[in-house]
C-alpha atoms as a PDB file:
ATOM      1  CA  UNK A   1      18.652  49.510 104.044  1.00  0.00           C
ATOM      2  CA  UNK A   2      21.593  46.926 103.692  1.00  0.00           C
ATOM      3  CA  UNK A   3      24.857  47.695 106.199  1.00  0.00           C
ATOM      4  CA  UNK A   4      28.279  46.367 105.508  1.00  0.00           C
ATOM      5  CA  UNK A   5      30.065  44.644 108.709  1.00  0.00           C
ATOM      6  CA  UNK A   6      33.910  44.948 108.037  1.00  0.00           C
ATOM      7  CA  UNK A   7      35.519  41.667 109.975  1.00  0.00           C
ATOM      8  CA  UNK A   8      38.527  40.726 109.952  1.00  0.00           C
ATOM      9  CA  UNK A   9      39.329  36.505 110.082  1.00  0.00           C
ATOM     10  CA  UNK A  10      42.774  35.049 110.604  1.00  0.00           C
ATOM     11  CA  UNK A  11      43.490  31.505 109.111  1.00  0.00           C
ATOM     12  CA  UNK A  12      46.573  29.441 109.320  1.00  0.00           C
ATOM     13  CA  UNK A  13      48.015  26.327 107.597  1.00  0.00           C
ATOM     14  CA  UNK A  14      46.276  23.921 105.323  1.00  0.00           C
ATOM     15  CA  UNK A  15      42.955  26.633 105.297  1.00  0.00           C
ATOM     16  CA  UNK A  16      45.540  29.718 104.376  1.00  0.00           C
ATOM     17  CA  UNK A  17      46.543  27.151 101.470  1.00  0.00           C
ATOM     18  CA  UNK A  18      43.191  26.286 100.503  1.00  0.00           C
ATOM     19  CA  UNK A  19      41.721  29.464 100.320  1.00  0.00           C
ATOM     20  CA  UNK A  20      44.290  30.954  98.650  1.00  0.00           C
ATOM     21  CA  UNK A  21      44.144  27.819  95.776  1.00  0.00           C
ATOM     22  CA  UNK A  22      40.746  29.164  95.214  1.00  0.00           C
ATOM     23  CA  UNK A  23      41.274  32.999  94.915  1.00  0.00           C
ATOM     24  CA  UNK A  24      43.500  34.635  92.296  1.00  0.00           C
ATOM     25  CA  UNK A  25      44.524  33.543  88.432  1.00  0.00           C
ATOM     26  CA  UNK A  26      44.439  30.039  89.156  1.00  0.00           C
ATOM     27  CA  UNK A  27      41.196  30.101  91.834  1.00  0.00           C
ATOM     28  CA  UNK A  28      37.510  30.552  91.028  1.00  0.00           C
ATOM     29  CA  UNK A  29      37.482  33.686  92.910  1.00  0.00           C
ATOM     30  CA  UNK A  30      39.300  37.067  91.848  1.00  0.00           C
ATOM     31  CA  UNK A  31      39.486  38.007  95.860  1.00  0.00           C
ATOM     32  CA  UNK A  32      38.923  36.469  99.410  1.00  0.00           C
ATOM     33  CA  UNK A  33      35.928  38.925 100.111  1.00  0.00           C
ATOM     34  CA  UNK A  34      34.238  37.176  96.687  1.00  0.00           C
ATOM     35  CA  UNK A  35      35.362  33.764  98.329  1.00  0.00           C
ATOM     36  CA  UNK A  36      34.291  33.835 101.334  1.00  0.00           C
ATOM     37  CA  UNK A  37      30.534  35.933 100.876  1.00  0.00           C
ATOM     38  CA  UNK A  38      30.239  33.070  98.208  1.00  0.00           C
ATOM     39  CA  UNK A  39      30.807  30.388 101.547  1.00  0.00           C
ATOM     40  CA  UNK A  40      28.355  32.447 103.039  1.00  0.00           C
ATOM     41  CA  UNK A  41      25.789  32.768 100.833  1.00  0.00           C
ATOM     42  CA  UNK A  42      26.180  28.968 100.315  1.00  0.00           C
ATOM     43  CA  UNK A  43      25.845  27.959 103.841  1.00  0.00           C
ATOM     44  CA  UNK A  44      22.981  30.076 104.409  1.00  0.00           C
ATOM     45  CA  UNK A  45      20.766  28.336 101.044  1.00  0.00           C
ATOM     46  CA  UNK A  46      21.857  25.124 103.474  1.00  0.00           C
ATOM     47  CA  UNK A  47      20.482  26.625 106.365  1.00  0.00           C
ATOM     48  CA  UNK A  48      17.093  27.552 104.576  1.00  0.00           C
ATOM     49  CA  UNK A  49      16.849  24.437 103.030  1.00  0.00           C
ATOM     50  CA  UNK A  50      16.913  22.484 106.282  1.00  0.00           C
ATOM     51  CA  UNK A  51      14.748  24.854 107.935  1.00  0.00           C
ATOM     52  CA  UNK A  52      12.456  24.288 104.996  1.00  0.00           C
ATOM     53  CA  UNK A  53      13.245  20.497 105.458  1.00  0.00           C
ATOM     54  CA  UNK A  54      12.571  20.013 108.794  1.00  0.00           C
ATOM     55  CA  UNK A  55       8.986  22.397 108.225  1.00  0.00           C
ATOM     56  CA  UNK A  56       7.790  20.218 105.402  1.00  0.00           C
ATOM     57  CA  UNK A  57       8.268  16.834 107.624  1.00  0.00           C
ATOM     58  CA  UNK A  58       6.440  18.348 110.652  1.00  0.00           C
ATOM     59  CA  UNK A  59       3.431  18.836 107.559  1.00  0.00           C
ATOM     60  CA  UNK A  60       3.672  15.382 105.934  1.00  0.00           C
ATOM     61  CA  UNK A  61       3.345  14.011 109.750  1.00  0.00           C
ATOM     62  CA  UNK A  62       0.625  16.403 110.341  1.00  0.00           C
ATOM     63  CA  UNK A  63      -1.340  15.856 107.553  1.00  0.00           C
ATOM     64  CA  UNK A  64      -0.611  11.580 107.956  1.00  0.00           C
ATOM     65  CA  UNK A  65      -2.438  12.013 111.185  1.00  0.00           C
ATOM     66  CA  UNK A  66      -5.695  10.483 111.843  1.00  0.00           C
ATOM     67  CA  UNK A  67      -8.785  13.267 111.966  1.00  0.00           C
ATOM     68  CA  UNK A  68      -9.760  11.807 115.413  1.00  0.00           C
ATOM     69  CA  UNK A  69      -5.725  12.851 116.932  1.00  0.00           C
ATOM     70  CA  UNK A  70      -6.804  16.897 115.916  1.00  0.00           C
ATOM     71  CA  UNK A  71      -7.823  18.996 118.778  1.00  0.00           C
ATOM     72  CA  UNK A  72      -9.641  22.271 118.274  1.00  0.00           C
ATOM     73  CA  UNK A  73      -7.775  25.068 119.570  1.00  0.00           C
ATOM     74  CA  UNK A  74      -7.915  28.837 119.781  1.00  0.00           C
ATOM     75  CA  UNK A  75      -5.292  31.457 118.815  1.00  0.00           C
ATOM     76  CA  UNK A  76      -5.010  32.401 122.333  1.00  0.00           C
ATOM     77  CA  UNK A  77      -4.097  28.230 123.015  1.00  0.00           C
ATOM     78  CA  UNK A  78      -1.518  28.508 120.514  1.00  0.00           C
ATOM     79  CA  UNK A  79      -0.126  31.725 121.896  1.00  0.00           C
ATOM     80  CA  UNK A  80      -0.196  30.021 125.045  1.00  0.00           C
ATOM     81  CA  UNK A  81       1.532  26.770 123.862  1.00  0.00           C
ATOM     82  CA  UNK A  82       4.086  28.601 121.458  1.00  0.00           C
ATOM     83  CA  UNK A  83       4.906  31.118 125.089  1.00  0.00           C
ATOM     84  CA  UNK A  84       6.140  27.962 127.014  1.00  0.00           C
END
């Protein structure tokens, strides 16, 4: 089930001017609401992608490792270790 937050944001100066640049006839966006889900929708792609980032270099290092660095371990080590 999706649920719809209501917030209310109050910007001044040059943002006021920028966002409104962007929204309207002239503007790439017919309202603020369409603006600014856009900015968030954008930001969190950015967020995934370095999430996704930092996962993938954790794997290359992983994998560049040497078979003699590996250390068996059992799930309840890793519970352990991921606890701490």
């Amino acid at each position: 089930m999706t649920r719809t937050t209501t917030m209310t944001v109050r910007i001044g100066g040059a943002l006021s001017d920028h966002v409104n640049a962007n929204v309207g006839e002239d503007g790439s966006y017919e309202n603020v609401s369409e603006y600014i889900r856009d900015l968030i929708r954008r930001d969190k792609d950015r967020c995934d992608r370095e999430a996704f980032d930092r996962l993938k270099a954790e794997l290359t290092l992983a994998f560049a490792a040497p078979d003699a660095s590996y250390q068996p371990l059992t799930a309840a080590d890793v519970i352990r270790r991921n606890k701490a």
